[in-house]
C-alpha atoms as a PDB file:
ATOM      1  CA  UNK A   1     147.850  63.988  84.431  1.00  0.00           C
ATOM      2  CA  UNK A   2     144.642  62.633  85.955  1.00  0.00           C
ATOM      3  CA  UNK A   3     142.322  60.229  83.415  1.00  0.00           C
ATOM      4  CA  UNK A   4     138.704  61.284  83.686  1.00  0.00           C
ATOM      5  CA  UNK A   5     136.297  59.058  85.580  1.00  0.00           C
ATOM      6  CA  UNK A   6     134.462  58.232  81.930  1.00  0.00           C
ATOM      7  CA  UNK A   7     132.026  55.808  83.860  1.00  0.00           C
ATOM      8  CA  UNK A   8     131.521  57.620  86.660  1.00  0.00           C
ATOM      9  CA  UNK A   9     130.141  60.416  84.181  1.00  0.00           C
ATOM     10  CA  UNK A  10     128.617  58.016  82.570  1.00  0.00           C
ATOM     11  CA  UNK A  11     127.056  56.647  84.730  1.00  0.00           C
ATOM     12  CA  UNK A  12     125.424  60.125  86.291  1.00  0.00           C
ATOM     13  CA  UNK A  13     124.059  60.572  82.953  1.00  0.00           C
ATOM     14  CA  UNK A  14     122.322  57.111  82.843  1.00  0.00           C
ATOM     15  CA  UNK A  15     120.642  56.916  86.125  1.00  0.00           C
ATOM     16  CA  UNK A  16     117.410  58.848  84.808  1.00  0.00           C
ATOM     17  CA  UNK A  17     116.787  56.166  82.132  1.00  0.00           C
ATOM     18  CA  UNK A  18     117.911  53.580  84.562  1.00  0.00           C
ATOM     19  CA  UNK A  19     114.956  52.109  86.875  1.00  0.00           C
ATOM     20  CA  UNK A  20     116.906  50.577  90.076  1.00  0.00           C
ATOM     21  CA  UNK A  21     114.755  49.099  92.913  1.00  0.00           C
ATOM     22  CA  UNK A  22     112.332  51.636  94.712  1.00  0.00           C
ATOM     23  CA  UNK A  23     114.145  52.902  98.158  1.00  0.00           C
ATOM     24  CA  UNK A  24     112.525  54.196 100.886  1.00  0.00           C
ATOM     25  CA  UNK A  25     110.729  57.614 100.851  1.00  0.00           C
ATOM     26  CA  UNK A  26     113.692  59.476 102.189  1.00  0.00           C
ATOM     27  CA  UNK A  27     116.139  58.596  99.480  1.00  0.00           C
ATOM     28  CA  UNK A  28     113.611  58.282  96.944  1.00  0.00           C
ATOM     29  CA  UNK A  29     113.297  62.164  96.922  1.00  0.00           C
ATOM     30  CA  UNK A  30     117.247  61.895  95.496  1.00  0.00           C
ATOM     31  CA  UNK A  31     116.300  58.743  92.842  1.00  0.00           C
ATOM     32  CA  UNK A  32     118.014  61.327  90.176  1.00  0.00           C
ATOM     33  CA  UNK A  33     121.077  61.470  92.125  1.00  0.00           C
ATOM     34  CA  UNK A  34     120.915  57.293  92.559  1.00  0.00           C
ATOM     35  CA  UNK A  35     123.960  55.678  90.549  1.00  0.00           C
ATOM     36  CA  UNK A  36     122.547  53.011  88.744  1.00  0.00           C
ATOM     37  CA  UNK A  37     124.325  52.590  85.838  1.00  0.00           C
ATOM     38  CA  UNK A  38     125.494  48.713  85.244  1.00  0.00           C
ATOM     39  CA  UNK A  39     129.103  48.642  86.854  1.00  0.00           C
ATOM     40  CA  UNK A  40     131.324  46.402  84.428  1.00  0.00           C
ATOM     41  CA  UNK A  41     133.731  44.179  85.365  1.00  0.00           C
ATOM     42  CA  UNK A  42     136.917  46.308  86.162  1.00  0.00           C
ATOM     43  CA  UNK A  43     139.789  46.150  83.530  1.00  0.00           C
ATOM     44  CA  UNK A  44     142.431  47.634  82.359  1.00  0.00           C
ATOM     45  CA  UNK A  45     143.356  50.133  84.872  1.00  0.00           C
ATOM     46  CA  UNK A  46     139.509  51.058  86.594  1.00  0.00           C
ATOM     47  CA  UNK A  47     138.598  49.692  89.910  1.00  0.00           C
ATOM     48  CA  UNK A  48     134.794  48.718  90.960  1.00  0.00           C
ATOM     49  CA  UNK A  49     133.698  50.066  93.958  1.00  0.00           C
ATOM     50  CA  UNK A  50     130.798  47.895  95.686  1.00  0.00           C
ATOM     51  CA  UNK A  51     129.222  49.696  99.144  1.00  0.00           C
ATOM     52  CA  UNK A  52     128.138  47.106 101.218  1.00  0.00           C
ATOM     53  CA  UNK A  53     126.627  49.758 104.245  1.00  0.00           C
ATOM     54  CA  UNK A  54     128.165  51.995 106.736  1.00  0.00           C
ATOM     55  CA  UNK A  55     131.473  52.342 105.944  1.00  0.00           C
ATOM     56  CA  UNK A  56     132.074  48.995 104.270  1.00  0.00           C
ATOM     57  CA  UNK A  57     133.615  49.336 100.569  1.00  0.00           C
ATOM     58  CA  UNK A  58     134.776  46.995  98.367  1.00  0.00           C
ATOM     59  CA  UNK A  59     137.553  47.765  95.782  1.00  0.00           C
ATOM     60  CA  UNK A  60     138.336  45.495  93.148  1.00  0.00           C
ATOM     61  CA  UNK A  61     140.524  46.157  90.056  1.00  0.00           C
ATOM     62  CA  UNK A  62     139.952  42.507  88.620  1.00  0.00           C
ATOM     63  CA  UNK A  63     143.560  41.426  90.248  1.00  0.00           C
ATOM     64  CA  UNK A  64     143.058  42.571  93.685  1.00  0.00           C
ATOM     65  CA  UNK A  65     140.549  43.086  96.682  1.00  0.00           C
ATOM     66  CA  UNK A  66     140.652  46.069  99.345  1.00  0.00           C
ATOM     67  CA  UNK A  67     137.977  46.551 101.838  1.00  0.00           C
ATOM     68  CA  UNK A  68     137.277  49.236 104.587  1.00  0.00           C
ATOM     69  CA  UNK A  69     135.939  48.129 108.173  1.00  0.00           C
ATOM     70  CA  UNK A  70     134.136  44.946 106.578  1.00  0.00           C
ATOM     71  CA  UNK A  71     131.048  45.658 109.238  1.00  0.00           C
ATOM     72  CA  UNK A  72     128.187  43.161 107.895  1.00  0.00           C
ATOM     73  CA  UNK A  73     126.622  41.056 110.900  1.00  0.00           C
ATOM     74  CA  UNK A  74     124.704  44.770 111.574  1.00  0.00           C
ATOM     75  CA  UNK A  75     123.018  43.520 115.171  1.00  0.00           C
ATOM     76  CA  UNK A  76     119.667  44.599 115.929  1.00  0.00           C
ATOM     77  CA  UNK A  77     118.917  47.477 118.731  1.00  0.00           C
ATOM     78  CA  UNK A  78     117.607  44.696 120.691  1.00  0.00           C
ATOM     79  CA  UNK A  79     121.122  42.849 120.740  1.00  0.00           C
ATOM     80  CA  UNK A  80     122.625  46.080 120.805  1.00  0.00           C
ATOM     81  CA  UNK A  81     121.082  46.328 124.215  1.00  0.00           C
ATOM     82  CA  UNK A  82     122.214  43.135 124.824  1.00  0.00           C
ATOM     83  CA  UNK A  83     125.480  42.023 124.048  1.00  0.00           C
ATOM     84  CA  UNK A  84     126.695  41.664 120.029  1.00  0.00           C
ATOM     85  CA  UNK A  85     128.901  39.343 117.897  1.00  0.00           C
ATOM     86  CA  UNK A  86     129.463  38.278 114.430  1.00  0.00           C
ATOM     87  CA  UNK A  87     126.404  36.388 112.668  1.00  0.00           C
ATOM     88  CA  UNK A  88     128.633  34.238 110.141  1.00  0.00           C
ATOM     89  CA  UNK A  89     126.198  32.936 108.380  1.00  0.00           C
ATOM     90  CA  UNK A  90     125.146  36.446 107.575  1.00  0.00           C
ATOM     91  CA  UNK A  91     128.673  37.318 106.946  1.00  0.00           C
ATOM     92  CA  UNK A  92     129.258  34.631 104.451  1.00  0.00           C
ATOM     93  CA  UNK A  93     125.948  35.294 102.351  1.00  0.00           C
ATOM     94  CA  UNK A  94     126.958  39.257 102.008  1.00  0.00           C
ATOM     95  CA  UNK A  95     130.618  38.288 100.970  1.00  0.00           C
ATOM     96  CA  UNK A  96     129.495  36.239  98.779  1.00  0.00           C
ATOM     97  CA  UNK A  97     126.661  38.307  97.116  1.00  0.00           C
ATOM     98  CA  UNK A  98     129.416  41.148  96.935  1.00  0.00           C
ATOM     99  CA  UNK A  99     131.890  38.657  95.333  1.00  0.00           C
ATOM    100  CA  UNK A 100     134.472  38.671  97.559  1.00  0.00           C
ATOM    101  CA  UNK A 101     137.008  36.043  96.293  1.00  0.00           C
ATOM    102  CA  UNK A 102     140.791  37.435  96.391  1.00  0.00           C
ATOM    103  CA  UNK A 103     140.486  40.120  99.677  1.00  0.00           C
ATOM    104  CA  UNK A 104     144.498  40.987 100.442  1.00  0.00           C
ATOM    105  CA  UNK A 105     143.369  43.910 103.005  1.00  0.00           C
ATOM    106  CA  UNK A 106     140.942  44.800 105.282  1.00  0.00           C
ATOM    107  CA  UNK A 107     141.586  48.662 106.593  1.00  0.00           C
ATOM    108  CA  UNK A 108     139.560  49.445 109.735  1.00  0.00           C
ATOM    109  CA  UNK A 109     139.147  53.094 110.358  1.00  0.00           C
ATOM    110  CA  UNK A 110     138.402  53.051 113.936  1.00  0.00           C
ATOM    111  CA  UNK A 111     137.313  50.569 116.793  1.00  0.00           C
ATOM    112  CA  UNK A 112     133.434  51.313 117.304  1.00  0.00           C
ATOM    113  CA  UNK A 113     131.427  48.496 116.786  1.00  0.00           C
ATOM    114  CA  UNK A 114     129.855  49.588 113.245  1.00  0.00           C
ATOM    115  CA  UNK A 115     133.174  49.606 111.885  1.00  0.00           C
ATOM    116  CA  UNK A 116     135.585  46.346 113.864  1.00  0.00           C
ATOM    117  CA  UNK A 117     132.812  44.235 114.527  1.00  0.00           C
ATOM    118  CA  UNK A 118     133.000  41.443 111.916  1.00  0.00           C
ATOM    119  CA  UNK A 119     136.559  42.737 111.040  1.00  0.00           C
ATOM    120  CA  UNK A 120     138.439  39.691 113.108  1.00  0.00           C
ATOM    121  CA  UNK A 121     136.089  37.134 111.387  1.00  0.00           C
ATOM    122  CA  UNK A 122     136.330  38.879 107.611  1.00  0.00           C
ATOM    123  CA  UNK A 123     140.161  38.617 108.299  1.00  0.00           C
ATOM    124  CA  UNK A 124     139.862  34.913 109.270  1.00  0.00           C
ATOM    125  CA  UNK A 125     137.768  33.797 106.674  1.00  0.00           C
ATOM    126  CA  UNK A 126     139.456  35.211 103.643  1.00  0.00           C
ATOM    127  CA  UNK A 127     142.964  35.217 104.668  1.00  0.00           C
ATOM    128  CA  UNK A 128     143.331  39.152 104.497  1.00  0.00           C
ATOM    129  CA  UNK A 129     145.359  40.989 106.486  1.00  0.00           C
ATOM    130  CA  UNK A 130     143.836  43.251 108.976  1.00  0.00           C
ATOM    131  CA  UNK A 131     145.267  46.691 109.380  1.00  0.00           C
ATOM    132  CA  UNK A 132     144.171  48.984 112.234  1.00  0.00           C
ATOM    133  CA  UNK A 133     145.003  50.990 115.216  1.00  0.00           C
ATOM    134  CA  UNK A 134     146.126  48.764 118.406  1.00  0.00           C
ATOM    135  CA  UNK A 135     142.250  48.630 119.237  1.00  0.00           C
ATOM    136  CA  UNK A 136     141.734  47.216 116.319  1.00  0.00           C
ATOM    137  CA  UNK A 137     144.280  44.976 116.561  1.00  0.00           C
ATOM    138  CA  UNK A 138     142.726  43.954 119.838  1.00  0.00           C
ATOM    139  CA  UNK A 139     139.669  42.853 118.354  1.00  0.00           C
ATOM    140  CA  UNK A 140     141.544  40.605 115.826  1.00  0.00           C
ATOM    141  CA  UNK A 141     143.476  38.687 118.770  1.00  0.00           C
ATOM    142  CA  UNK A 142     139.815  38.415 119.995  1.00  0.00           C
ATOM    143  CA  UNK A 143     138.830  36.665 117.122  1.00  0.00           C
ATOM    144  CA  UNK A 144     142.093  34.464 116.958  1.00  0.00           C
ATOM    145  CA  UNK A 145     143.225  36.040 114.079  1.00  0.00           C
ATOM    146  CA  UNK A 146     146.807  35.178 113.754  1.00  0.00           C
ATOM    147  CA  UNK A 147     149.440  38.041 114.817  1.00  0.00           C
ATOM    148  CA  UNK A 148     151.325  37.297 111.328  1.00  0.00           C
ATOM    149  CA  UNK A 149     148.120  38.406 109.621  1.00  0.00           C
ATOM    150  CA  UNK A 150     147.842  41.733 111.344  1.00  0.00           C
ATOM    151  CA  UNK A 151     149.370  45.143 110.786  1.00  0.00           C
ATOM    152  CA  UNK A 152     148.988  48.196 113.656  1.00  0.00           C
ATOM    153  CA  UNK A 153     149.475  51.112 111.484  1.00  0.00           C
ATOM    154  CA  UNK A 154     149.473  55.190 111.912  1.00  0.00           C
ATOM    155  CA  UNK A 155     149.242  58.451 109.688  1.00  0.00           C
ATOM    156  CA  UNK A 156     151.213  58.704 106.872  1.00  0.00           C
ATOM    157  CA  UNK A 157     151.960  54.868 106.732  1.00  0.00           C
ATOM    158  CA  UNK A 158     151.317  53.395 103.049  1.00  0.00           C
ATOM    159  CA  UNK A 159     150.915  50.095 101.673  1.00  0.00           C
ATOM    160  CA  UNK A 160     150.511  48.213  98.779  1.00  0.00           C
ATOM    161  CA  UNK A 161     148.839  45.480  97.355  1.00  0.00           C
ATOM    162  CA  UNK A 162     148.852  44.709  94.218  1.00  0.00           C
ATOM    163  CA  UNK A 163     148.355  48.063  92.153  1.00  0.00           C
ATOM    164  CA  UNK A 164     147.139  49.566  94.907  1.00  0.00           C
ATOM    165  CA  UNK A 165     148.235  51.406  97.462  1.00  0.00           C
ATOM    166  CA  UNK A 166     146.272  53.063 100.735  1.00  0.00           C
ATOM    167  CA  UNK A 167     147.833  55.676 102.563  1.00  0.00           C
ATOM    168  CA  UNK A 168     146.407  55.964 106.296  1.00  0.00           C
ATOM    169  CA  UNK A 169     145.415  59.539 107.442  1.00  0.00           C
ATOM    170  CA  UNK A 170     144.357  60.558 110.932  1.00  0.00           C
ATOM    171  CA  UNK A 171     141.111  62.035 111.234  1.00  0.00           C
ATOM    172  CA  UNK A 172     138.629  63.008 113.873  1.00  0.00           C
ATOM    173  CA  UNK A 173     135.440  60.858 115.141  1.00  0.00           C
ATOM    174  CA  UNK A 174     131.835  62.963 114.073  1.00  0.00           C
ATOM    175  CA  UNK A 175     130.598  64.962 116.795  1.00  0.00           C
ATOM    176  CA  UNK A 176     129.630  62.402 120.256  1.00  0.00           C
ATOM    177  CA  UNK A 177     126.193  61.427 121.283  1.00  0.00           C
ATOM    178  CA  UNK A 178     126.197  61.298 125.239  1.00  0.00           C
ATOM    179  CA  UNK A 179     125.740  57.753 126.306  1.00  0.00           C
ATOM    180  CA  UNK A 180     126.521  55.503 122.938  1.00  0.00           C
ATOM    181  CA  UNK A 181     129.761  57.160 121.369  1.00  0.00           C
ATOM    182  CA  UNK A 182     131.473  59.336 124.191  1.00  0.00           C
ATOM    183  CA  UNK A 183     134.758  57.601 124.027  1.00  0.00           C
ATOM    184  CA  UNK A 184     136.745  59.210 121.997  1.00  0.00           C
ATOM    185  CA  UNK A 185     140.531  58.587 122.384  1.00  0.00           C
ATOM    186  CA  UNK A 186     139.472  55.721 124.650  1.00  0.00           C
ATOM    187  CA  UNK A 187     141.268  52.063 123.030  1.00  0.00           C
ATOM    188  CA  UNK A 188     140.795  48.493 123.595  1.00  0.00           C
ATOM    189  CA  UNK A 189     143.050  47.543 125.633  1.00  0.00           C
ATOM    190  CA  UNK A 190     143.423  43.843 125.383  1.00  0.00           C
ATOM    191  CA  UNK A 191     141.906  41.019 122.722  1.00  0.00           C
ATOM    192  CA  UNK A 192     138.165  41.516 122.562  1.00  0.00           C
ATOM    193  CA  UNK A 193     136.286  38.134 123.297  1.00  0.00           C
ATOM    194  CA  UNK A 194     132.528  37.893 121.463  1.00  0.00           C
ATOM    195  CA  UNK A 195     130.030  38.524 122.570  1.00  0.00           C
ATOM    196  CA  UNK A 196     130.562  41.789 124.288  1.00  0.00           C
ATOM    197  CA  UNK A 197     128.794  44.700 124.666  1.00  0.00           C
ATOM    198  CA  UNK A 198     128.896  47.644 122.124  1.00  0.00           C
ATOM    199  CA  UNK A 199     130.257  49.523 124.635  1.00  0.00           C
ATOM    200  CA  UNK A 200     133.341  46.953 124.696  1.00  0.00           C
ATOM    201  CA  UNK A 201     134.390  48.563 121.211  1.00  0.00           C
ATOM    202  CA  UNK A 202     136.554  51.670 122.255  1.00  0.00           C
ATOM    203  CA  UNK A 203     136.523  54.086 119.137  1.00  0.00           C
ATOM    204  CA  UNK A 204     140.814  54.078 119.473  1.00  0.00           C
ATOM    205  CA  UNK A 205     141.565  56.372 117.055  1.00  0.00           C
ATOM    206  CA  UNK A 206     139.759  57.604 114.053  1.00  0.00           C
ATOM    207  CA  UNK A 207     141.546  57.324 110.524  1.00  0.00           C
ATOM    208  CA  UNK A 208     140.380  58.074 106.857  1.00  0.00           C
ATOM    209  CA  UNK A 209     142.403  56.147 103.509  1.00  0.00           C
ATOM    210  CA  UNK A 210     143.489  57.615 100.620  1.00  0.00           C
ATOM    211  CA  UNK A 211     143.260  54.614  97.905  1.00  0.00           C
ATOM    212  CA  UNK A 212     145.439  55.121  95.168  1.00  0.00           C
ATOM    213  CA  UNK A 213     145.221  52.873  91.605  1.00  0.00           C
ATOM    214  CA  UNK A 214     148.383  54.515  89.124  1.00  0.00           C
ATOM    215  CA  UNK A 215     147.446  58.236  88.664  1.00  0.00           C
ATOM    216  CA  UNK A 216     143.536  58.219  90.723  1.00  0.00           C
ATOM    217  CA  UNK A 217     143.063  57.988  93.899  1.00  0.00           C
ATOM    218  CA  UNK A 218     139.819  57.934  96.095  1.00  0.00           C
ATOM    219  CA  UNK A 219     139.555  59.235  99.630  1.00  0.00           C
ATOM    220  CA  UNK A 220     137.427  56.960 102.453  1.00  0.00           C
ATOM    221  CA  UNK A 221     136.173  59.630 105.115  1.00  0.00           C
ATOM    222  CA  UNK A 222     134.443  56.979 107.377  1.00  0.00           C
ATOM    223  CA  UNK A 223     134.583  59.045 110.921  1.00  0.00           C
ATOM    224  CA  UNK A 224     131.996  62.027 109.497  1.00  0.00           C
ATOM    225  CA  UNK A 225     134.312  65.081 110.834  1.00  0.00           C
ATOM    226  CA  UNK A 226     137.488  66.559 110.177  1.00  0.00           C
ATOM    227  CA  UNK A 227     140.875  67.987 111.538  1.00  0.00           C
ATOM    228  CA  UNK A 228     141.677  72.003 110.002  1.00  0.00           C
ATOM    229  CA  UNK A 229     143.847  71.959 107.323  1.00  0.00           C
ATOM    230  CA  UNK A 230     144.962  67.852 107.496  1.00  0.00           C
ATOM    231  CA  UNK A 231     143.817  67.878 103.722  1.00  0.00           C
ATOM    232  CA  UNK A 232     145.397  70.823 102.408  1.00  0.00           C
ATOM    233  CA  UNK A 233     147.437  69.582  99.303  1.00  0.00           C
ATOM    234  CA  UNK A 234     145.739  66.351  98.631  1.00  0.00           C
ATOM    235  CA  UNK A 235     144.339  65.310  95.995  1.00  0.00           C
ATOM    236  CA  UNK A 236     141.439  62.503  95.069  1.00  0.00           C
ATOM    237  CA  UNK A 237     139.186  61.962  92.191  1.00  0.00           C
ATOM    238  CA  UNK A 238     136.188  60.380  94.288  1.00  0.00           C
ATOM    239  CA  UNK A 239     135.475  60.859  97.613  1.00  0.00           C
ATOM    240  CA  UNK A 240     133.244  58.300 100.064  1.00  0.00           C
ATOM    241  CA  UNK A 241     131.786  60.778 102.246  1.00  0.00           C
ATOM    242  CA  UNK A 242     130.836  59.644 105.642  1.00  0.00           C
ATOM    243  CA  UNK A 243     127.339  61.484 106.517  1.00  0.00           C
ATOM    244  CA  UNK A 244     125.493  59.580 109.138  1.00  0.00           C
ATOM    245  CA  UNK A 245     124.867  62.381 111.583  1.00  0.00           C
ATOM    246  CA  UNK A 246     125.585  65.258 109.413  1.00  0.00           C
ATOM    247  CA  UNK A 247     122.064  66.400 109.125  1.00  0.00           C
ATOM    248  CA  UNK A 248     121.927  66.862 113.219  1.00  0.00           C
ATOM    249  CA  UNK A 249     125.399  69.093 113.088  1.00  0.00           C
ATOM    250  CA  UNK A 250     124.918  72.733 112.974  1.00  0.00           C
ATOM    251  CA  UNK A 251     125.300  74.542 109.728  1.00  0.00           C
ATOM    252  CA  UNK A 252     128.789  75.963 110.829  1.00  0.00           C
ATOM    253  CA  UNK A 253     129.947  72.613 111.053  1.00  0.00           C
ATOM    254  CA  UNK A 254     128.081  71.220 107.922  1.00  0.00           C
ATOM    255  CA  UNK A 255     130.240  74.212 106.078  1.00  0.00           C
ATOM    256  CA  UNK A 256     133.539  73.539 107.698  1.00  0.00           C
ATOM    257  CA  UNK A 257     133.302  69.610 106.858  1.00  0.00           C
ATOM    258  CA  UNK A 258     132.878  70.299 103.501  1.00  0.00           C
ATOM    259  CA  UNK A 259     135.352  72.654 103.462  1.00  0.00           C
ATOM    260  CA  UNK A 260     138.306  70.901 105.488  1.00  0.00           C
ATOM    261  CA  UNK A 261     137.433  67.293 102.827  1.00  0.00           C
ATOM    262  CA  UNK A 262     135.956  68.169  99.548  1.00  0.00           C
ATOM    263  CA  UNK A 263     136.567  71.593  99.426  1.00  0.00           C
ATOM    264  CA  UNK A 264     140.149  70.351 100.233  1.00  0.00           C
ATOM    265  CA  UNK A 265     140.722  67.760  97.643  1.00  0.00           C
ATOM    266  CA  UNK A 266     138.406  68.946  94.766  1.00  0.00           C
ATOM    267  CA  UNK A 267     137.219  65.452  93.750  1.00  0.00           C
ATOM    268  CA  UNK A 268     135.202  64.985  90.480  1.00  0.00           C
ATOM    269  CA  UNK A 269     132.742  63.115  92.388  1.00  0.00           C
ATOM    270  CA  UNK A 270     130.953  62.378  96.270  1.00  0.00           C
ATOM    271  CA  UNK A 271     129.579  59.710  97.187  1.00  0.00           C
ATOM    272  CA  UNK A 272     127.825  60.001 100.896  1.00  0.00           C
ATOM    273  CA  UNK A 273     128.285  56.624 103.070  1.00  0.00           C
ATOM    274  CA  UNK A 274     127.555  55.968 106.690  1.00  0.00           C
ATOM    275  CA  UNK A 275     124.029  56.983 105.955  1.00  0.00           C
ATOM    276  CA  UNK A 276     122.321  54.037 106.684  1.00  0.00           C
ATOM    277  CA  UNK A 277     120.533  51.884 109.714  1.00  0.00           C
ATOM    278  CA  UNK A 278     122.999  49.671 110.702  1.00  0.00           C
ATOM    279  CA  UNK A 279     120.698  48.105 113.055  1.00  0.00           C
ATOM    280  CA  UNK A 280     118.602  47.180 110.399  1.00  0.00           C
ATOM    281  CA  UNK A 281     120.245  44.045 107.676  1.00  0.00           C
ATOM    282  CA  UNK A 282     121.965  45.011 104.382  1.00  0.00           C
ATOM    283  CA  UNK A 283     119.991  45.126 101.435  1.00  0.00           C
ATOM    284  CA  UNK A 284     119.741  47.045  98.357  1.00  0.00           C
ATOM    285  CA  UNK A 285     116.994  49.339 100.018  1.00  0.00           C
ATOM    286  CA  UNK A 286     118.744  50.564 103.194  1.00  0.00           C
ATOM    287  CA  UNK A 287     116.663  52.726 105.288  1.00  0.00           C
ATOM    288  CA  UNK A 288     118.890  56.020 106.257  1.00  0.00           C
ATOM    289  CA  UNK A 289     119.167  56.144 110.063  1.00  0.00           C
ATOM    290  CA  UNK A 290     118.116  59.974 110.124  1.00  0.00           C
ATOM    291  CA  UNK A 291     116.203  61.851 107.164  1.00  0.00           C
ATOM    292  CA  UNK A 292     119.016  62.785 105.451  1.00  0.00           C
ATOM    293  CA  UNK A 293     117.946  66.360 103.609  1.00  0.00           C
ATOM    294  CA  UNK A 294     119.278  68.985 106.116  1.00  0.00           C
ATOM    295  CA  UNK A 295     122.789  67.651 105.577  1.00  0.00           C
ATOM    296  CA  UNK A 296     122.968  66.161 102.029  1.00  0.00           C
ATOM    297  CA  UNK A 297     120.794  69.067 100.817  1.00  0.00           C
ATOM    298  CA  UNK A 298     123.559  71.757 101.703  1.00  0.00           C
ATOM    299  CA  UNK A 299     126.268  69.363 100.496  1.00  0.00           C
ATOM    300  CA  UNK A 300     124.305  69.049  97.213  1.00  0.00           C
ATOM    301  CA  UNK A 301     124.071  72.353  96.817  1.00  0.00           C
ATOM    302  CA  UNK A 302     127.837  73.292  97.335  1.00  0.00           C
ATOM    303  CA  UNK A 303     129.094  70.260  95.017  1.00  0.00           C
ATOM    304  CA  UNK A 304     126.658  71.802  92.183  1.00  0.00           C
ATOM    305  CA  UNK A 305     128.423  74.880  93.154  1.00  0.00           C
ATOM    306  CA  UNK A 306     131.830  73.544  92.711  1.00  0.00           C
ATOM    307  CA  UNK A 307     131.062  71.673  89.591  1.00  0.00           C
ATOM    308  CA  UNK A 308     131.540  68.756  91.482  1.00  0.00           C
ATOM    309  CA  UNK A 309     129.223  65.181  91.415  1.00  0.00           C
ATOM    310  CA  UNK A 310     127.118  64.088  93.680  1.00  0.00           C
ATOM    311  CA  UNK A 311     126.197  60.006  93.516  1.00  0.00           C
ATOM    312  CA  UNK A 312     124.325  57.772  95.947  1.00  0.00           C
ATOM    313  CA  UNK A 313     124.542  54.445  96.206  1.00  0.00           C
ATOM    314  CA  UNK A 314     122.135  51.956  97.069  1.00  0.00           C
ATOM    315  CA  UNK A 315     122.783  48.565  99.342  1.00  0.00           C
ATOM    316  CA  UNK A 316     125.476  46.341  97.185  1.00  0.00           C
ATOM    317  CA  UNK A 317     125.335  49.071  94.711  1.00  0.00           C
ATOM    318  CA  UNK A 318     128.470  49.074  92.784  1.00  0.00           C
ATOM    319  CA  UNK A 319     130.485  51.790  90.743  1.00  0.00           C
ATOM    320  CA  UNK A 320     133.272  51.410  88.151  1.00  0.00           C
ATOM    321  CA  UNK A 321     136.095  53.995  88.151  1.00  0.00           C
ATOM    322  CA  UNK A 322     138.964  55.525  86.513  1.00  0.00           C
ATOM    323  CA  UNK A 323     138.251  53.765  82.771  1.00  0.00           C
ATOM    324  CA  UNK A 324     140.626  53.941  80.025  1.00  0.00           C
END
């Protein structure tokens, strides 16, 4: 049997009374849906969750670090243009800030640079080991990340650290924009030297995580779509919902996304990620990189319909789950 997500609840219920930082105009219209609650220190079965942009989470169950994709260097357009590569120093300070101090994995859900990025240098500079696709993989012999201290994995594959364990489930890239994503299926095909262009970073595959912690579990959807009927018969409390372009997809598609992951796994909570400018640098008022209201609006609306949360969560904004 399930334990309820106590602070998670509790937390939905605070965030009125609680006065976080103001955010920009387009996600100040959703302040009431802001999770802002103080996040304690995870104990005694819960695990903290700490978004640190894009797809980038933090897990932490007081024992043991996960993170997804670990992208944090977040170039500008102009060096986007340009050629990119991983800003340490800016690295460093956002580790840091997020307390990153005992990282055993870093999952990468697919190659593009807003996900691998930073992933060789994360890898390198706390001693996790990197799991990804053979892109992925590519950009960690790029980095000189040790071949002992990386993992190629595929769907269905589970491992575990600690108390965790993460499951690896295929999944399907968001819908293509001609020009800047339109490689889908493409890989890396040998170790990615920085600087490159973005270009460089082949998508290789596109993969969600189902992060398990004893009887909860939390599914990462970092690649915004969805493959008919992958998800039928799983089962998460909390799921990180990957929404960056979601408001530009048609309504058919809108529908069938929820349908295909929420509607699937009939969490107690969502949690949209992927939102964000990730041209612009992580802080706790990210601006979103579209105006997100024609797709979080009609996910709102079917969660409240469902009886099912809906939380956002600001730059470094962190969540504690699954309390005793």
């Amino acid at each position: 049997m399930r334990l309820p997500l106590v602070l998670v609840l509790l937390a939905l219920a605070a965030t009125a009374a609680a006065q976080p930082a103001k955010q920009p105009p387009e996600i100040e219209r959703y302040r009431n849906y802001l999770l802002t609650a103080p996040a304690p220190e995870p104990k005694n079965g819960s695990v903290r969750v700490t978004w640190l942009g894009t797809a980038t989470l933090l897990f932490d169950d007081g024992e043991t670090q996960l993170m997804t994709d670990g992208f944090l260097t977040r170039p500008s357009l102009r060096k986007v243009l340009a050629t990119i590569e991983t800003e340490p120093k800016v690295v460093d300070a956002a580790l840091a800030k997020a307390g990153v101090t005992k990282l055993a994995a870093l999952f990468v859900a697919h190659t593009h640079y807003d996900h691998a990025l930073d992933c060789a240098y994360v890898a390198r500079k706390t001693g996790a080991v990197l799991h990804g696709s053979s892109s992925t993989l590519n950009v960690g012999r790029g980095g000189d990340v040790p071949e002992k201290q990386m993992v190629e994995f595929d769907h269905g594959q589970s491992y575990r650290f600690g108390k965790f364990s993460v499951t690896v489930l295929k999944s399907r890239h968001s819908p293509t924009i001609r020009f800047l994503n339109d490689d889908l299926g493409q890989r890396v095909e040998r170790p990615l030297k920085q600087p490159a262009s973005f270009k460089d970073y082949k998508e290789g595959g596109a993969f969600d995580f189902l992060i398990s912690h004893g009887p909860n579990a939390v599914l990462v959807n970092a690649g915004g779509s969805y493959i008919e009927g992958a998800r039928d018969g799983l089962k998460a409390d909390v799921v990180f919902l990957t929404t960056a372009v979601l408001s530009a997809q048609p309504a058919a598609f809108q529908a069938a996304f929820y349908t295909e992951t929420v509607g699937k796994v009939r969490p107690k909570l969502v949690v949209p990620i992927h939102w964000d400018n990730f041209m612009k640098p992580l802080t706790e008022q990210l601006d979103p990189q579209f105006d997100p209201a024609d797709g979080w609006d009609p996910l709102i609306r079917r969660c409240r319909a469902d009886g099912i949360g809906f939380g956002i969560l600001p730059g470094y904004g962190r969540v504690t789950l699954f309390a005793r």
